[in-house]
Protein backbone atom coordinates (compact mmCIF):
# COMPACT_ATOMS: atom_id res chain seq x y z
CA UNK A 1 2.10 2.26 3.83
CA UNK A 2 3.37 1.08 7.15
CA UNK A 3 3.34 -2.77 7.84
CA UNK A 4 0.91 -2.81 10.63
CA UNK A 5 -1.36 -0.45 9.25
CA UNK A 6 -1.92 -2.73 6.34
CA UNK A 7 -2.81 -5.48 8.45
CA UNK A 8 -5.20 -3.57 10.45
CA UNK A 9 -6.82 -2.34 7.15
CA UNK A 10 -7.33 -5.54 5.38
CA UNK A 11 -9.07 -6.81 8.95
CA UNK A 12 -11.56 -4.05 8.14
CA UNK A 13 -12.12 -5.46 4.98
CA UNK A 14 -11.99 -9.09 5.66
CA UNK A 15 -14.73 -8.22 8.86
CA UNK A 16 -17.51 -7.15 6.11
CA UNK A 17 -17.25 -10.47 3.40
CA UNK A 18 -20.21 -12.57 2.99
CA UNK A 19 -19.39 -16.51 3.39
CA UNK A 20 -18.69 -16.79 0.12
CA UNK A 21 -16.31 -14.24 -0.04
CA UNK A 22 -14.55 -14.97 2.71
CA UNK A 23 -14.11 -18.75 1.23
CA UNK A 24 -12.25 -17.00 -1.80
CA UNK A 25 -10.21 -14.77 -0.16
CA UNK A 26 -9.05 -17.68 2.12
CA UNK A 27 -8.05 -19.80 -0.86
CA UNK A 28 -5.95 -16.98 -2.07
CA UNK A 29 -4.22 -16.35 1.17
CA UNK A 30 -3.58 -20.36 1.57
CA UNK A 31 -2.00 -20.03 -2.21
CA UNK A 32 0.00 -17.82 -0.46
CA UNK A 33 0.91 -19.25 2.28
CA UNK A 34 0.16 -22.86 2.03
CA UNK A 35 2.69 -25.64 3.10
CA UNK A 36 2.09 -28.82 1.59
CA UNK A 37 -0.77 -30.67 2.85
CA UNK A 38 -2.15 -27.21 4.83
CA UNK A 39 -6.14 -27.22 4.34
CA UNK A 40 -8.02 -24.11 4.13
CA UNK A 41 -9.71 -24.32 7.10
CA UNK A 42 -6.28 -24.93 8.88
CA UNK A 43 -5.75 -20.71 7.98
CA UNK A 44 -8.86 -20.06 10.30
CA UNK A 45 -8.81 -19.35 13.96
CA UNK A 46 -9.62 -22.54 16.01
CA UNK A 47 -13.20 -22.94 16.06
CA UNK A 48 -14.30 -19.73 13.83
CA UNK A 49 -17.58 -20.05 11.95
CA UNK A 50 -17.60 -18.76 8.09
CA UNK A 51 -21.06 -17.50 8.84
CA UNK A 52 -19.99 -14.80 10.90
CA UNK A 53 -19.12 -11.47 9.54
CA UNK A 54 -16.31 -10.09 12.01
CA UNK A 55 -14.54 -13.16 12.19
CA UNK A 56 -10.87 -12.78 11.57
CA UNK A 57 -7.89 -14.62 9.86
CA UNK A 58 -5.41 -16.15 12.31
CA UNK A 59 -2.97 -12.80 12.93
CA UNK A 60 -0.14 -15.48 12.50
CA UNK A 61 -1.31 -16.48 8.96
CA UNK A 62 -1.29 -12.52 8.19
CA UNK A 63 1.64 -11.65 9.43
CA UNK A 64 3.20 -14.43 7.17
CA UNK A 65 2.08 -12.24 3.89
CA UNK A 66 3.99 -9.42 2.21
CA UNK A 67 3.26 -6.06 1.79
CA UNK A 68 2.13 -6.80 -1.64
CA UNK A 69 0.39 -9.84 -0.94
CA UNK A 70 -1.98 -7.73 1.85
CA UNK A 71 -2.16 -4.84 -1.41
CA UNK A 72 -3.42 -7.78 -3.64
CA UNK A 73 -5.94 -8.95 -1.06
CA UNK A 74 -7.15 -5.60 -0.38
CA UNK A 75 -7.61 -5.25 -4.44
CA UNK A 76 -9.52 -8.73 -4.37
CA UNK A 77 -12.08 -7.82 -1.39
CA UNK A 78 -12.49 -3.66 -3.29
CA UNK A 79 -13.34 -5.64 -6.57
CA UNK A 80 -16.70 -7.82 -4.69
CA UNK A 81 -17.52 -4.22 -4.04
CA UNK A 82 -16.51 -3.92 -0.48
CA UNK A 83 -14.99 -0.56 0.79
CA UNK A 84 -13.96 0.55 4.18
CA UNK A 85 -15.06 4.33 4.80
CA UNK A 86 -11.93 5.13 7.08
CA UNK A 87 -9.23 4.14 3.92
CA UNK A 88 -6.73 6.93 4.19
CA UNK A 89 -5.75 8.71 1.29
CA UNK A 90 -2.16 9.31 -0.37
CA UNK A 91 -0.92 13.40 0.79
CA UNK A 92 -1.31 14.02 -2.73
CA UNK A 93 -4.76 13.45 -2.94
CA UNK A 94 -5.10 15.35 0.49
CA UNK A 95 -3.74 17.97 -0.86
CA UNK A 96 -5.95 18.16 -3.46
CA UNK A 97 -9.34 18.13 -2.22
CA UNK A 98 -8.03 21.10 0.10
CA UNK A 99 -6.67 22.66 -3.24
CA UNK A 100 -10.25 22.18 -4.61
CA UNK A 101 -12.23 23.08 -1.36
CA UNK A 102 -9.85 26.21 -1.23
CA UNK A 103 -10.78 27.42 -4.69
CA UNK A 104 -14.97 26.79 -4.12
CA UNK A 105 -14.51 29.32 -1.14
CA UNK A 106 -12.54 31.38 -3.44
CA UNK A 107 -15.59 31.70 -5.95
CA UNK A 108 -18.14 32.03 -2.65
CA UNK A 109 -19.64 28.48 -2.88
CA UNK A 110 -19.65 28.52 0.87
CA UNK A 111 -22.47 28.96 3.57
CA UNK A 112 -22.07 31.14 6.66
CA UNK A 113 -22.39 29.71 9.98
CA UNK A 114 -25.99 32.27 10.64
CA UNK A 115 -26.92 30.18 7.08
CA UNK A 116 -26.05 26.58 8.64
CA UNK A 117 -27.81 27.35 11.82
CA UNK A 118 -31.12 28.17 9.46
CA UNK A 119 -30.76 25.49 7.38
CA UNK A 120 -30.38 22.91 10.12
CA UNK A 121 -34.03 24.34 11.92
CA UNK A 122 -35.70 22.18 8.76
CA UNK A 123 -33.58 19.25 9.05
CA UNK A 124 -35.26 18.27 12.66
CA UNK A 125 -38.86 18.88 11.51
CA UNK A 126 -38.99 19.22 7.99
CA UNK A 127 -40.45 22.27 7.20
């Protein structure tokens, strides 16, 4: 997974912690990062608020961590229950679900465009 495109990811997922969260995912990063006598709210941006959801990490502070450090992180924030909808998926699982989608048109579990354009008449007004 490309460098850059980590970082970008775990901003998604650092933009939708609650406070509390966000307190222990900064104490992990600072055990990562920390130099002695570095305080935790010396990783935030100047003058950032933890009550605010999109807040970000300073980008210097992640650009100090590894590739698996960012990978741990990202397995921290997905075990509070937090995912990001856009996560990409490995090719192999790509191929996959086209594998899968493939064989369901196969058997005919598929609608017609004509059946679509019905179907979405009731969607509008219910009936």
């Amino acid at each position: 997974m490309e460098a850059s495109y980590l970082s970008n990811e775990l901003n998604q997922y650092l933009a939708q912690l609650t406070a509390g969260q966000r307190e222990s995912v900064i104490a992990v990063i600072g055990s990562f990062t920390r130099q002695p006598g570095t305080s935790e709210r010396q990783l935030e941006e100047p003058d950032a608020s933890y009550t605010t959801r999109a807040e970000k990490l300073s980008p210097e502070i992640l650009q100090l961590l590894t590739w698996e450090q960012k990978e741990a992180l990202i397995s921290l924030i997905e075990s509070f229950g937090i995912d990001i909808s856009n996560k990409r998926i490995s090719i192999e699982q790509y191929n996959k679900e086209i594998d899968e989608a493939m064989a369901r048109m196969d058997a005919g579990e598929f609608y017609t465009q004509e059946q679509v354009v019905e179907m979405s008449k009731t969607w509008v007004n219910g009936k």
